[in-house]
C-alpha atoms as a PDB file:
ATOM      1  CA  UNK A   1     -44.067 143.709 102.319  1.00  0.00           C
ATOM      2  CA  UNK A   2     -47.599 142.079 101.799  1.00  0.00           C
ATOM      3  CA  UNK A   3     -47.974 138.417 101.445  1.00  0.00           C
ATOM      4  CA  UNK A   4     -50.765 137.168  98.953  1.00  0.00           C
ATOM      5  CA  UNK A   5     -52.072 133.724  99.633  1.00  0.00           C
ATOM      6  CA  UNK A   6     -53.915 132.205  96.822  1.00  0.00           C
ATOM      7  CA  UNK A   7     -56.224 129.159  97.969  1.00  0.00           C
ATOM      8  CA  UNK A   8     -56.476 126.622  94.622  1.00  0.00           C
ATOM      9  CA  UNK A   9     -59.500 125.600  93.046  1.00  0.00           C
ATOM     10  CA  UNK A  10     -60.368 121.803  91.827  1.00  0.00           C
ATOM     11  CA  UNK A  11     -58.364 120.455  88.883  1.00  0.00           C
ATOM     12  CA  UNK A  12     -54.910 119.458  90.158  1.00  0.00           C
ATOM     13  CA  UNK A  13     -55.208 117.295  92.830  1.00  0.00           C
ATOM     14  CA  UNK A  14     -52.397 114.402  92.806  1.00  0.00           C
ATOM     15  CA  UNK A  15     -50.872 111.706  95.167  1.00  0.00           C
ATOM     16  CA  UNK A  16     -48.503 113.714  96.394  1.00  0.00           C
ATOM     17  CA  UNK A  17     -50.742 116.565  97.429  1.00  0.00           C
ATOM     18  CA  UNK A  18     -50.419 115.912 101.326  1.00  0.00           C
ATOM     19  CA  UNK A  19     -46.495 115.429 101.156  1.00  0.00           C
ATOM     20  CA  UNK A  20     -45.790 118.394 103.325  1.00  0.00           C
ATOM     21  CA  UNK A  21     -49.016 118.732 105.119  1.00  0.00           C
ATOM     22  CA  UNK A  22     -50.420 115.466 106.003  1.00  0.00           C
ATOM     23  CA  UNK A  23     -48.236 114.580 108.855  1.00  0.00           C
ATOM     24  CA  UNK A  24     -48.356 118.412 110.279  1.00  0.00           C
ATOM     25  CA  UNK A  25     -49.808 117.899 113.653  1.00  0.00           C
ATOM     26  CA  UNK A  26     -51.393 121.387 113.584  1.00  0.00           C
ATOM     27  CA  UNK A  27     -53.734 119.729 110.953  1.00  0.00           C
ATOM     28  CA  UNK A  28     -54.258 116.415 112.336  1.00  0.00           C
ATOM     29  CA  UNK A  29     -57.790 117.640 113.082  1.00  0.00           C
ATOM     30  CA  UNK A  30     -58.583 118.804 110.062  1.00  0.00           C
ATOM     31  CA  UNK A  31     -57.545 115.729 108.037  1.00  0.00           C
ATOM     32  CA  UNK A  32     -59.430 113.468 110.980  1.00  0.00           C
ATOM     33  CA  UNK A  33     -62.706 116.090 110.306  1.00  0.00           C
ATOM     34  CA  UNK A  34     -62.398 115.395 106.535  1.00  0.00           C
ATOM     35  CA  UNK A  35     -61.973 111.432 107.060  1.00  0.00           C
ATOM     36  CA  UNK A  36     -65.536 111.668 108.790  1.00  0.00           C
ATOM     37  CA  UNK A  37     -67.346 114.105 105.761  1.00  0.00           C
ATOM     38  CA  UNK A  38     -65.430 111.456 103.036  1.00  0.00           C
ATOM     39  CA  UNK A  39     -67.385 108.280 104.927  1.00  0.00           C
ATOM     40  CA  UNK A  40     -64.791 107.575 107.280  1.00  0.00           C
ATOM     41  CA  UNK A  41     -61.553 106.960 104.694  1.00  0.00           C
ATOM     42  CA  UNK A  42     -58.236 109.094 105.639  1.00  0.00           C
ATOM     43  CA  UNK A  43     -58.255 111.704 102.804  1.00  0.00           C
ATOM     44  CA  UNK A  44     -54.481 110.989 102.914  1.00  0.00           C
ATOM     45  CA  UNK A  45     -54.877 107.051 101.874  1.00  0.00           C
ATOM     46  CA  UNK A  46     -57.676 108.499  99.342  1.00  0.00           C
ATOM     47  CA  UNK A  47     -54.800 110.139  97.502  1.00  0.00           C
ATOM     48  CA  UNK A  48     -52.535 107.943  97.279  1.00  0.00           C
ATOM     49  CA  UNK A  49     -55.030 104.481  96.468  1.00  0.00           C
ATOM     50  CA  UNK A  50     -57.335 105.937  94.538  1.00  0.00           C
ATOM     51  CA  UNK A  51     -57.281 106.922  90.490  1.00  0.00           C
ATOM     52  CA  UNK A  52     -57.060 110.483  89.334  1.00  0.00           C
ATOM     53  CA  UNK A  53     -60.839 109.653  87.897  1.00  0.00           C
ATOM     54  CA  UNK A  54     -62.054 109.757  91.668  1.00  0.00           C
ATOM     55  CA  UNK A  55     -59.877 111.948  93.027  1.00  0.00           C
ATOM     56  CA  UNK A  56     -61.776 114.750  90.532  1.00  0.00           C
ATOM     57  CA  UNK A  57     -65.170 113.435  91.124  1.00  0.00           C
ATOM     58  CA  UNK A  58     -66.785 116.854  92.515  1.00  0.00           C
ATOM     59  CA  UNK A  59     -67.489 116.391  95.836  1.00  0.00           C
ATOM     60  CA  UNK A  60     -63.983 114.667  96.554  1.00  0.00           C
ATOM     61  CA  UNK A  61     -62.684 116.562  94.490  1.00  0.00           C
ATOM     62  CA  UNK A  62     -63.609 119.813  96.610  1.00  0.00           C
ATOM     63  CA  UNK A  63     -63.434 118.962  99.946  1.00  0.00           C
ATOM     64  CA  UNK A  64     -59.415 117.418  99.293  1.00  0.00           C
ATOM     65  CA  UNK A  65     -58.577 121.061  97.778  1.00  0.00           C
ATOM     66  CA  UNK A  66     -60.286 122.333 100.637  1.00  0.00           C
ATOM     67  CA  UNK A  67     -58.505 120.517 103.282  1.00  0.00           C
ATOM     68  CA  UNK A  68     -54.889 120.938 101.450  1.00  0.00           C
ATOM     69  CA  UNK A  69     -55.644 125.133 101.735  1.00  0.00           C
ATOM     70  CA  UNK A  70     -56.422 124.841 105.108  1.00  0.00           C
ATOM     71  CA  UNK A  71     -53.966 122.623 106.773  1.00  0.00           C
ATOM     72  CA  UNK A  72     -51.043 124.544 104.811  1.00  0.00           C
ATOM     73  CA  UNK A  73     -52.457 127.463 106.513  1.00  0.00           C
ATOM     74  CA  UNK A  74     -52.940 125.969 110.051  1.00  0.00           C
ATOM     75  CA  UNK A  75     -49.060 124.751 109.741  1.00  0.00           C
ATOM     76  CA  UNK A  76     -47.900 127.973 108.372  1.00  0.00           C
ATOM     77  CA  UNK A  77     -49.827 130.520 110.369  1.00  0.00           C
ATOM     78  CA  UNK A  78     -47.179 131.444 113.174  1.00  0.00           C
ATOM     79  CA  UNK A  79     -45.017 132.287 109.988  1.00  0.00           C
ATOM     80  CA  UNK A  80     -47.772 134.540 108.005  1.00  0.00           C
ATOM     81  CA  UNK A  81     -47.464 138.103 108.630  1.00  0.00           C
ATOM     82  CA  UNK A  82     -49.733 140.663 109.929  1.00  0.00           C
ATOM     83  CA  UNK A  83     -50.533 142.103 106.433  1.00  0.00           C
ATOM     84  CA  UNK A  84     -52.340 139.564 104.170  1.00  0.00           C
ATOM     85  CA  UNK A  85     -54.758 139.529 101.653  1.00  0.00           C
ATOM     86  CA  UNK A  86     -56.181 136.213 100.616  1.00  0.00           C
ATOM     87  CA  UNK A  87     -58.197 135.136  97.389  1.00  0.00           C
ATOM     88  CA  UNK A  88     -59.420 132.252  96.265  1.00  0.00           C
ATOM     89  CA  UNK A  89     -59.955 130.223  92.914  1.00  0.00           C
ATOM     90  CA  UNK A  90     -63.213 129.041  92.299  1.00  0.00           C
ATOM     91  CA  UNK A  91     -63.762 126.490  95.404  1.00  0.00           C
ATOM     92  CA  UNK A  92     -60.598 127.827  97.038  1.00  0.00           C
ATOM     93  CA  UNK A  93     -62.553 130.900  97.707  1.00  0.00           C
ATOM     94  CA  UNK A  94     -64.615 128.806 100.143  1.00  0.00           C
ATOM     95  CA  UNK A  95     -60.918 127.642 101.551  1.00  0.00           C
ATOM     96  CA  UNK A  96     -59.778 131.336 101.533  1.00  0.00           C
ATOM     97  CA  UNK A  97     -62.932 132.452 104.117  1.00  0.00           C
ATOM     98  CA  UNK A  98     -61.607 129.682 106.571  1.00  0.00           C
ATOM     99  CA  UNK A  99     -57.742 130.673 105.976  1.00  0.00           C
ATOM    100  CA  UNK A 100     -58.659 134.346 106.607  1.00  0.00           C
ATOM    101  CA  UNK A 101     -60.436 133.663 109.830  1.00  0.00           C
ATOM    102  CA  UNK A 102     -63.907 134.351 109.130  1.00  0.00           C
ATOM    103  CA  UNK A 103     -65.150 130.718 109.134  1.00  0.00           C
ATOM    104  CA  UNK A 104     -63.515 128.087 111.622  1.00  0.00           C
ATOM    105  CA  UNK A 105     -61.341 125.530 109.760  1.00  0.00           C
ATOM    106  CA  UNK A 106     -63.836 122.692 110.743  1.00  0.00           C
ATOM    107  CA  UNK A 107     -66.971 124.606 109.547  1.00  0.00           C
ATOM    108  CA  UNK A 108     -65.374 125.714 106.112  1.00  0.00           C
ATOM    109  CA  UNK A 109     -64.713 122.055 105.347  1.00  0.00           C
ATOM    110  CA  UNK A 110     -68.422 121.737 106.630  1.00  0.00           C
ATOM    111  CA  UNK A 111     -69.550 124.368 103.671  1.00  0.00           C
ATOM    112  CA  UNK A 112     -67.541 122.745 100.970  1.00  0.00           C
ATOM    113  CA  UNK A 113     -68.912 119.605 101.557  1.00  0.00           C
ATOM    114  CA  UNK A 114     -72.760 120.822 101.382  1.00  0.00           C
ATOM    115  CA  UNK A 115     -71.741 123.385  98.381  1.00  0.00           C
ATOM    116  CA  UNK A 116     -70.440 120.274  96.333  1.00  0.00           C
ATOM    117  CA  UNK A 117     -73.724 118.487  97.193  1.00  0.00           C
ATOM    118  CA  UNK A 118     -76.122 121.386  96.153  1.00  0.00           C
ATOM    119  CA  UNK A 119     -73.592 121.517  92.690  1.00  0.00           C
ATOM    120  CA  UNK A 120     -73.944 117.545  92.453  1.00  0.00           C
ATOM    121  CA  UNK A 121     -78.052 118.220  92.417  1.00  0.00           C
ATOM    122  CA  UNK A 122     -78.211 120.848  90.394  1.00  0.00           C
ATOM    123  CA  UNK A 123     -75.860 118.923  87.745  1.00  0.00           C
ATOM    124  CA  UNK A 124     -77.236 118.188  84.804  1.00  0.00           C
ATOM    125  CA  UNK A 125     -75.466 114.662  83.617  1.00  0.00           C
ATOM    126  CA  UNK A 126     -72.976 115.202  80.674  1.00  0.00           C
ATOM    127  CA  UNK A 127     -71.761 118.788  81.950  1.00  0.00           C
ATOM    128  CA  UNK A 128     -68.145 120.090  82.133  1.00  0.00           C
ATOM    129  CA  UNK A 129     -65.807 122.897  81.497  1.00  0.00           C
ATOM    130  CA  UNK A 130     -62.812 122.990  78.952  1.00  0.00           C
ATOM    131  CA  UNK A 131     -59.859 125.754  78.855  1.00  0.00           C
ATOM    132  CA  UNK A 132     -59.634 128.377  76.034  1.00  0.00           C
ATOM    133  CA  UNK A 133     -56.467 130.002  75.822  1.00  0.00           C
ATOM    134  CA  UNK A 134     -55.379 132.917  73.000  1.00  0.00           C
ATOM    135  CA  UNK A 135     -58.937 134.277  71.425  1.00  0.00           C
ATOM    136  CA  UNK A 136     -59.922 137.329  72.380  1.00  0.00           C
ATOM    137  CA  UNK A 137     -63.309 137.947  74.654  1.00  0.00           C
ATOM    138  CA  UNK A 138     -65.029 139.211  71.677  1.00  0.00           C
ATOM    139  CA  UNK A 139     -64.510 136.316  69.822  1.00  0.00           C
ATOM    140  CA  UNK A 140     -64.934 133.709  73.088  1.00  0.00           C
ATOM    141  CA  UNK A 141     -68.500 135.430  73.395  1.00  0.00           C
ATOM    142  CA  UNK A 142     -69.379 134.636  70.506  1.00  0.00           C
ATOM    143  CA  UNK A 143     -68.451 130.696  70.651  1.00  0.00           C
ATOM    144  CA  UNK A 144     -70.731 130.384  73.839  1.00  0.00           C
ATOM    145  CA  UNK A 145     -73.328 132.333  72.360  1.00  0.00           C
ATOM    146  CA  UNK A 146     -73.589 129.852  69.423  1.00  0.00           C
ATOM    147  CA  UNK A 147     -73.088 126.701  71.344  1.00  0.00           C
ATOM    148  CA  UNK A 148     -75.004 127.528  74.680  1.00  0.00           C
ATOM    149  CA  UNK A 149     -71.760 127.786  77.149  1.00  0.00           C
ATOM    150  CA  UNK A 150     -70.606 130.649  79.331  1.00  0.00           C
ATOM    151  CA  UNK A 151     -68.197 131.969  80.444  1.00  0.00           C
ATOM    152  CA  UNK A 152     -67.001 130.533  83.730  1.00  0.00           C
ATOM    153  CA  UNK A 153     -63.488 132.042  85.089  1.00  0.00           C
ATOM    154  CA  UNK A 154     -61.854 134.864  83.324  1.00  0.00           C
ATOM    155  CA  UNK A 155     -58.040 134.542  83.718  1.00  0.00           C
ATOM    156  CA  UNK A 156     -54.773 136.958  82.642  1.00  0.00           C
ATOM    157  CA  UNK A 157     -53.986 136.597  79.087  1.00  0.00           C
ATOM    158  CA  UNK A 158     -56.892 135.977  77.317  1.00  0.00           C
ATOM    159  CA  UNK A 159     -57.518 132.528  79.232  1.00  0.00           C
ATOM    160  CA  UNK A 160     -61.083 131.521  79.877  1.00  0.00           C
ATOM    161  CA  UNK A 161     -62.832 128.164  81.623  1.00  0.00           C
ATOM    162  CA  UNK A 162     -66.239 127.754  80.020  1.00  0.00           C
ATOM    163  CA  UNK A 163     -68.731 125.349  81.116  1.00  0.00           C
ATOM    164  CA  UNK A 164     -71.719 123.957  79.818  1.00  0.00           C
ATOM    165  CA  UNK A 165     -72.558 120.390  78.146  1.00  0.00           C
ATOM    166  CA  UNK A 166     -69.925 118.533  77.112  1.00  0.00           C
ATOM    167  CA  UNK A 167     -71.119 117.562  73.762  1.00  0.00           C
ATOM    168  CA  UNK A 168     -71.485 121.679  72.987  1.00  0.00           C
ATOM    169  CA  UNK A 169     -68.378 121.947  74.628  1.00  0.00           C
ATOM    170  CA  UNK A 170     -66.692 119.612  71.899  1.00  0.00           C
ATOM    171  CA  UNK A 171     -68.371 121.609  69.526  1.00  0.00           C
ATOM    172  CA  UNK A 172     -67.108 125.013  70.723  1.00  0.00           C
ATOM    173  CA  UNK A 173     -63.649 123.269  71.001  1.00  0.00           C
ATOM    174  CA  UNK A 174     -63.342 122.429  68.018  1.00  0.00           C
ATOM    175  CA  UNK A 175     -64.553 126.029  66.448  1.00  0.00           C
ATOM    176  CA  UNK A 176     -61.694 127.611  68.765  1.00  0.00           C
ATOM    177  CA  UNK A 177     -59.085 125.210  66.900  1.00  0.00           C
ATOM    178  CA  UNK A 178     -60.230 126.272  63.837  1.00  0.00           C
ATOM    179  CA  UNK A 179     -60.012 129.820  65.123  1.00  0.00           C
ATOM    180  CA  UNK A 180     -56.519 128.675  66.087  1.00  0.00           C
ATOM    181  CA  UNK A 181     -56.956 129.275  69.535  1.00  0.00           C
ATOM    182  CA  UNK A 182     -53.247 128.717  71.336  1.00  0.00           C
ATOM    183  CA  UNK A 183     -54.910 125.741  73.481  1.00  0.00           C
ATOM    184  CA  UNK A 184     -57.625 123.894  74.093  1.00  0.00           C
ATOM    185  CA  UNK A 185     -58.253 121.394  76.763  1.00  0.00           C
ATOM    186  CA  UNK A 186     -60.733 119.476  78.561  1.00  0.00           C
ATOM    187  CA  UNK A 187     -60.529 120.509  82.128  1.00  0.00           C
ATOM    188  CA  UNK A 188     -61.346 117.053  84.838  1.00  0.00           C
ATOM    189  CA  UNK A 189     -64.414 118.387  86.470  1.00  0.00           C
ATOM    190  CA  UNK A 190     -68.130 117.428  86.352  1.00  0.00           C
ATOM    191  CA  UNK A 191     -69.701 120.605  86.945  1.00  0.00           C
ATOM    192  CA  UNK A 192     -70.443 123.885  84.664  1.00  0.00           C
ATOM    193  CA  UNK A 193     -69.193 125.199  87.430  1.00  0.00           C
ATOM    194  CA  UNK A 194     -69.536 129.886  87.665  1.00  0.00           C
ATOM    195  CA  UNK A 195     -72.618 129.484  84.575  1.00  0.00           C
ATOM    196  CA  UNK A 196     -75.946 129.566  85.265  1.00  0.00           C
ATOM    197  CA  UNK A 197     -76.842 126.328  84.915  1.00  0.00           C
ATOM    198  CA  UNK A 198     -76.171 126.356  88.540  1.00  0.00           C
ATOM    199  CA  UNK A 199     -78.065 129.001  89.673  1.00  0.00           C
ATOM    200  CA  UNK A 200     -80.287 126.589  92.208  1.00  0.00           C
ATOM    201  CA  UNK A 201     -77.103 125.262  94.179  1.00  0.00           C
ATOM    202  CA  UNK A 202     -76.381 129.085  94.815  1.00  0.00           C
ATOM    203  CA  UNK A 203     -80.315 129.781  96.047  1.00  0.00           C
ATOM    204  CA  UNK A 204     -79.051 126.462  98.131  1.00  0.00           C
ATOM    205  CA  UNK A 205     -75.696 127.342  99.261  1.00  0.00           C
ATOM    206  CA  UNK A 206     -76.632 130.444 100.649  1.00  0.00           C
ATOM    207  CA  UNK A 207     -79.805 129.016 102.308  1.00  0.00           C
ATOM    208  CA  UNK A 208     -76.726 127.083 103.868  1.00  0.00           C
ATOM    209  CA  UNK A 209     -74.005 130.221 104.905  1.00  0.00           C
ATOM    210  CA  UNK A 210     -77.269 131.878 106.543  1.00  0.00           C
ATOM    211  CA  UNK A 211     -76.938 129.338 109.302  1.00  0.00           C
ATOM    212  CA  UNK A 212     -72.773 129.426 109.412  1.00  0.00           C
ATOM    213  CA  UNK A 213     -70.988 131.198 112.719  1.00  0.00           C
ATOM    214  CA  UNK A 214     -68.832 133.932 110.925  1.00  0.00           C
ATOM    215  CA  UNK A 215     -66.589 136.015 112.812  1.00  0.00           C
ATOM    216  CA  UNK A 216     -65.008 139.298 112.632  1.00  0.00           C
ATOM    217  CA  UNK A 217     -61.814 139.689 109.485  1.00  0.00           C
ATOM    218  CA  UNK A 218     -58.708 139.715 111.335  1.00  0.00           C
ATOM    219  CA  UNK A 219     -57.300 143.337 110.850  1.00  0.00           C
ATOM    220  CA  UNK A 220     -54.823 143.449 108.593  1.00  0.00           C
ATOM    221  CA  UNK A 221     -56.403 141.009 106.442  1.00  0.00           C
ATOM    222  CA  UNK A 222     -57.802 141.420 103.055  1.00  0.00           C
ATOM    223  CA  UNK A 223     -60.104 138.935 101.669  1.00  0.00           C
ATOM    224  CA  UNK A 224     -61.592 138.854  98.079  1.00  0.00           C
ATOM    225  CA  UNK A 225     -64.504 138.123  96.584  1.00  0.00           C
ATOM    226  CA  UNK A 226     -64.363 136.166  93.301  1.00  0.00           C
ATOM    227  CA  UNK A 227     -66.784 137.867  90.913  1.00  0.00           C
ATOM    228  CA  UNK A 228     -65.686 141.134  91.204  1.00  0.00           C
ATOM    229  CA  UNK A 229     -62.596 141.245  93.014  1.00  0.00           C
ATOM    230  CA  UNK A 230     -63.815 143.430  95.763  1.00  0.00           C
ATOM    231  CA  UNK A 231     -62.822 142.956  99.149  1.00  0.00           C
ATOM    232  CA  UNK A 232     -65.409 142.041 102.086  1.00  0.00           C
ATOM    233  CA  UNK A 233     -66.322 144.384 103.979  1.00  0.00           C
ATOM    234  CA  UNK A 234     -69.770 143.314 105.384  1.00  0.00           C
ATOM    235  CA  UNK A 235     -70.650 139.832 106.057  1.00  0.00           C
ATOM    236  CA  UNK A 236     -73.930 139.461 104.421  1.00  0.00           C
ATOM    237  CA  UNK A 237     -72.895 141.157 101.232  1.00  0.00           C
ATOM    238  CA  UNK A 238     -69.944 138.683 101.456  1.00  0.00           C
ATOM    239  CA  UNK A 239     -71.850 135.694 101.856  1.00  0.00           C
ATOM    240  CA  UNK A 240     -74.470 136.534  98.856  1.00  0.00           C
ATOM    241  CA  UNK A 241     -71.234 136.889  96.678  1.00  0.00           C
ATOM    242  CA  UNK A 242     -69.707 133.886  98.143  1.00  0.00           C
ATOM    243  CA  UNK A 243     -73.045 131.527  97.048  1.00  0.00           C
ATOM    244  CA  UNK A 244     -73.585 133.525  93.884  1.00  0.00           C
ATOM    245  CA  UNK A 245     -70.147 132.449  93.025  1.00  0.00           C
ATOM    246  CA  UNK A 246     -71.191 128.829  92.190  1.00  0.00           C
ATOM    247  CA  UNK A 247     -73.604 129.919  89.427  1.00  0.00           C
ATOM    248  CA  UNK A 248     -71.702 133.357  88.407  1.00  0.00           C
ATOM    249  CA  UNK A 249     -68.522 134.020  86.494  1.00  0.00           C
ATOM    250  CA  UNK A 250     -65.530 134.613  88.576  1.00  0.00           C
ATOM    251  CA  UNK A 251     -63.474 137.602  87.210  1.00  0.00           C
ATOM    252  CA  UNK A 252     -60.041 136.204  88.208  1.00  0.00           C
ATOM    253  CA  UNK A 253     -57.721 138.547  86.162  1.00  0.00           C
ATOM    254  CA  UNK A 254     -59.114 140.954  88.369  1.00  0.00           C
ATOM    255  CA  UNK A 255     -58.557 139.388  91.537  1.00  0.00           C
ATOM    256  CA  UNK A 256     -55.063 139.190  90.734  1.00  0.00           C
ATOM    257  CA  UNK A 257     -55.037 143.176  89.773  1.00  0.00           C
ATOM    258  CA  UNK A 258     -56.426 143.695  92.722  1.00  0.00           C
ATOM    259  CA  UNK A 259     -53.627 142.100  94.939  1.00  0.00           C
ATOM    260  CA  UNK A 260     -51.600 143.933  93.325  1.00  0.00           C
ATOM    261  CA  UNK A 261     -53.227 147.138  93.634  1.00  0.00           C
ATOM    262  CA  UNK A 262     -53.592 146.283  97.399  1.00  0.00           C
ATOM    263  CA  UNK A 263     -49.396 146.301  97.337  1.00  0.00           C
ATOM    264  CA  UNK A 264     -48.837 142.678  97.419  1.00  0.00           C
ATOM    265  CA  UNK A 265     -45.398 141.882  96.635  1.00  0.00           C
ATOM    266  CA  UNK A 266     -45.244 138.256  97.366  1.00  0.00           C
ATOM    267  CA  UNK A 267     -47.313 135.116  96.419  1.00  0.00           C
ATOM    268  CA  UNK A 268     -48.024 132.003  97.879  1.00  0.00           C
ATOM    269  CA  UNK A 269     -49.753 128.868  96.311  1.00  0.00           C
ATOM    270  CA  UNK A 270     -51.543 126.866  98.848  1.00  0.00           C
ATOM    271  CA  UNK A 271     -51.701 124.020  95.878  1.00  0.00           C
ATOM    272  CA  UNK A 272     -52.553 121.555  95.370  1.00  0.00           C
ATOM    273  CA  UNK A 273     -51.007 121.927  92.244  1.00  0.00           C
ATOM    274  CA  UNK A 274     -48.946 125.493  90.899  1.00  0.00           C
ATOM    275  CA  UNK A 275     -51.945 126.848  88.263  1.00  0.00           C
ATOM    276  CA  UNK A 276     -52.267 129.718  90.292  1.00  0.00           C
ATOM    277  CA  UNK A 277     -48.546 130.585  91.021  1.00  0.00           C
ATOM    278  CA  UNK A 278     -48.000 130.382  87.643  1.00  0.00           C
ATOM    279  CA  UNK A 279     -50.598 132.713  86.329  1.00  0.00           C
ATOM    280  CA  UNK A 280     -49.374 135.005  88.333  1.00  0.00           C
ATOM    281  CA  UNK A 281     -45.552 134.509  87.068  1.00  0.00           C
ATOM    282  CA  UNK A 282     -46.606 135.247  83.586  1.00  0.00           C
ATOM    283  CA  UNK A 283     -48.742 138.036  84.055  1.00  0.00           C
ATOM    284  CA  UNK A 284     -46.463 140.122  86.473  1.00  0.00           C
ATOM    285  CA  UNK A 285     -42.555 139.577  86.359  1.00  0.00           C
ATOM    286  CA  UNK A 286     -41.961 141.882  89.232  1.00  0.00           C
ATOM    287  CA  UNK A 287     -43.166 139.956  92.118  1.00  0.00           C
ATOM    288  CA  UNK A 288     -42.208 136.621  93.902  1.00  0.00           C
ATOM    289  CA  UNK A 289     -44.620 133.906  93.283  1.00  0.00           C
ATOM    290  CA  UNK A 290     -44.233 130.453  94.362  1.00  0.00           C
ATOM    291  CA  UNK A 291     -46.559 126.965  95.619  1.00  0.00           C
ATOM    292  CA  UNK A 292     -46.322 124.851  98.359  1.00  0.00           C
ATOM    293  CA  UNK A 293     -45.850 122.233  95.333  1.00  0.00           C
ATOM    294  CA  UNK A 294     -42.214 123.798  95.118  1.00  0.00           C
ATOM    295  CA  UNK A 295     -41.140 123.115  97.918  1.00  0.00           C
ATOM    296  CA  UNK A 296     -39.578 119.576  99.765  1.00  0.00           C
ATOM    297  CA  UNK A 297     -39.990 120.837 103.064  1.00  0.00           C
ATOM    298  CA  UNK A 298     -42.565 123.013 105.258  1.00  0.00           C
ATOM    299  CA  UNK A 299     -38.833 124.434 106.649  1.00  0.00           C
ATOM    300  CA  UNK A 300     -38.281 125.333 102.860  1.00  0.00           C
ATOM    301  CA  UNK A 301     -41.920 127.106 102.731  1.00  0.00           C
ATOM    302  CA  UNK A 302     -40.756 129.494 106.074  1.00  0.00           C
ATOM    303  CA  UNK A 303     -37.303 130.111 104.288  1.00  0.00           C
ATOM    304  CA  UNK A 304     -38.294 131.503 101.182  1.00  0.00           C
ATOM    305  CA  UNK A 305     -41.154 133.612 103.108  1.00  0.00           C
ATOM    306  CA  UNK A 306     -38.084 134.941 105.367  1.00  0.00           C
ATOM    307  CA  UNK A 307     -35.964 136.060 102.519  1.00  0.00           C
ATOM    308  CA  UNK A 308     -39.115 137.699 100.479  1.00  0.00           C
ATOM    309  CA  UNK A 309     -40.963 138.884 103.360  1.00  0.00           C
ATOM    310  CA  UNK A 310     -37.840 139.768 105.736  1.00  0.00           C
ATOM    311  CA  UNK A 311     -39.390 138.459 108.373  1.00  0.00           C
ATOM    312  CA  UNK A 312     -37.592 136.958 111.143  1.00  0.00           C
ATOM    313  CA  UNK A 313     -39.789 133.417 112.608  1.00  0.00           C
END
């Protein structure tokens, strides 16, 4: 049995997000290293005081994803088995270097922190992404092409995040109503996050992972790159995909193929939030899929991965 963890990108964070992690005292440092790169508030009181407007400001908005990946891994890695493939959504791909073991938990928050900032300044005010569900890619082509968007994430089913400026964004929504698109909807982040409108935050970000201390993948561990579903294999190579990421379109159909090419049979969420987990309910029936969302209890997390996994903790 292989165990899939899928690290979550920005979009879902809530009040609740740190229910089953925040109190974990394997992440205590983590959530005391975040407190420090969010100007010296608990991440944890940010949550719960603070409106859903600031919670998705980018570089919050990043760095609380972040941390919720990577404590859920610190608490659950005595229970994660020695085959694992790990792939992450958008941000969470930063998150899913750290929960594989090539970055230290500590310096992957670092990354996400300075990625966000080199997104923030390459921003152009007014930009955003919305979701496009149920038109084919032909047809989604063409509605960028005509109101200067791009394609940002390609997910199962003929689901697509585009980015670009919000006012061509309403535009293109409202085009892919009349084309009677099965939804459209505004997705709560600042950034045309995966187009090239960001292309100098990658030339940035990688200026940046040139001076990060990466170590050797963990064997038995698969990790994936985002635009083209491949796994790393060199470092370098990895690291050019992992900045190019922010400013190219992440093939995430494909990622999930992949896992399942790779023989995953089981799925785990990392949240915040169960987007992921759920795309990969609809698109394959034959596998277990769940979040951390799911679940009351970190002692319900390690008994669902002992009856899937059959694994004994």
């Amino acid at each position: 049995m292989t165990l899939t963890i899928l690290c979550s990108g920005q979009g879902r964070q809530h009040r609740d997000m740190f229910a089953l992690t925040g109190d974990a005292p394997e992440a205590a440092s983590l959530f005391a290293h975040a407190a420090m790169l969010l100007g010296g508030r608990d991440p944890r009181e940010i949550v719960r005081s603070e409106s859903a407007e600031v919670l998705h400001h980018n570089r919050i908005g990043q760095i609380l994803c972040t941390l919720q990946a990577l404590a859920a891994a610190s608490v659950l890695r005595a229970q994660m088995p020695d085959r694992l493939i790990v792939a992450g959504y958008s941000v969470g791909e930063v998150a899913a270097w750290g929960v594989a073991g090539l970055t230290s938990m500590t310096d992957t928050l670092d990354l996400v922190a300075c990625r966000a900032e080199a997104m923030d300044a390459a921003t152009l005010p007014g930009d955003g992404m919305v979701f496009v569900r149920g038109l084919p890619r032909d047809a989604i082509d063409t509605l960028c092409e005509r109101h200067d968007a791009a394609v940002a994430i390609v997910n199962p089913g003929d689901a697509f995040i585009l980015g670009g400026s919000r006012a061509a964004l309403k535009a293109l929504a409202d085009d892919a109503k009349a084309m009677k698109a099965a939804r459209v909807v505004d997705v709560p982040v600042e950034v045309a996050s995966h187009t090239p409108r960001l292309a100098k935050a990658s030339t940035e970000f990688r200026d940046r992972l040139s001076h990060a201390a990466v170590m050797v993948l963990p064997a038995g561990t698969r990790l994936l790159s985002g635009i083209d579903a491949a796994p790393v294999i060199d470092v370098k190579t990895g690291l050019d995909k992992l900045a190019v990421q922010i400013s190219q379109t992440v093939q995430w159909a494909d990622c999930l193929q992949a896992c399942l090419e790779s023989e995953a049979t089981v799925f785990l969420e990392l949240g915040p939030g169960r987007a992921l987990s759920e795309m990969v309910a609809g698109a394959y029936h034959d596998v277990a899929t769940r979040s951390l969302d799911d679940f009351r209890t970190l002692d319900g997390v390690r008994a669902w991965l002992t009856t899937h996994l059959d694994i004994r903790f």
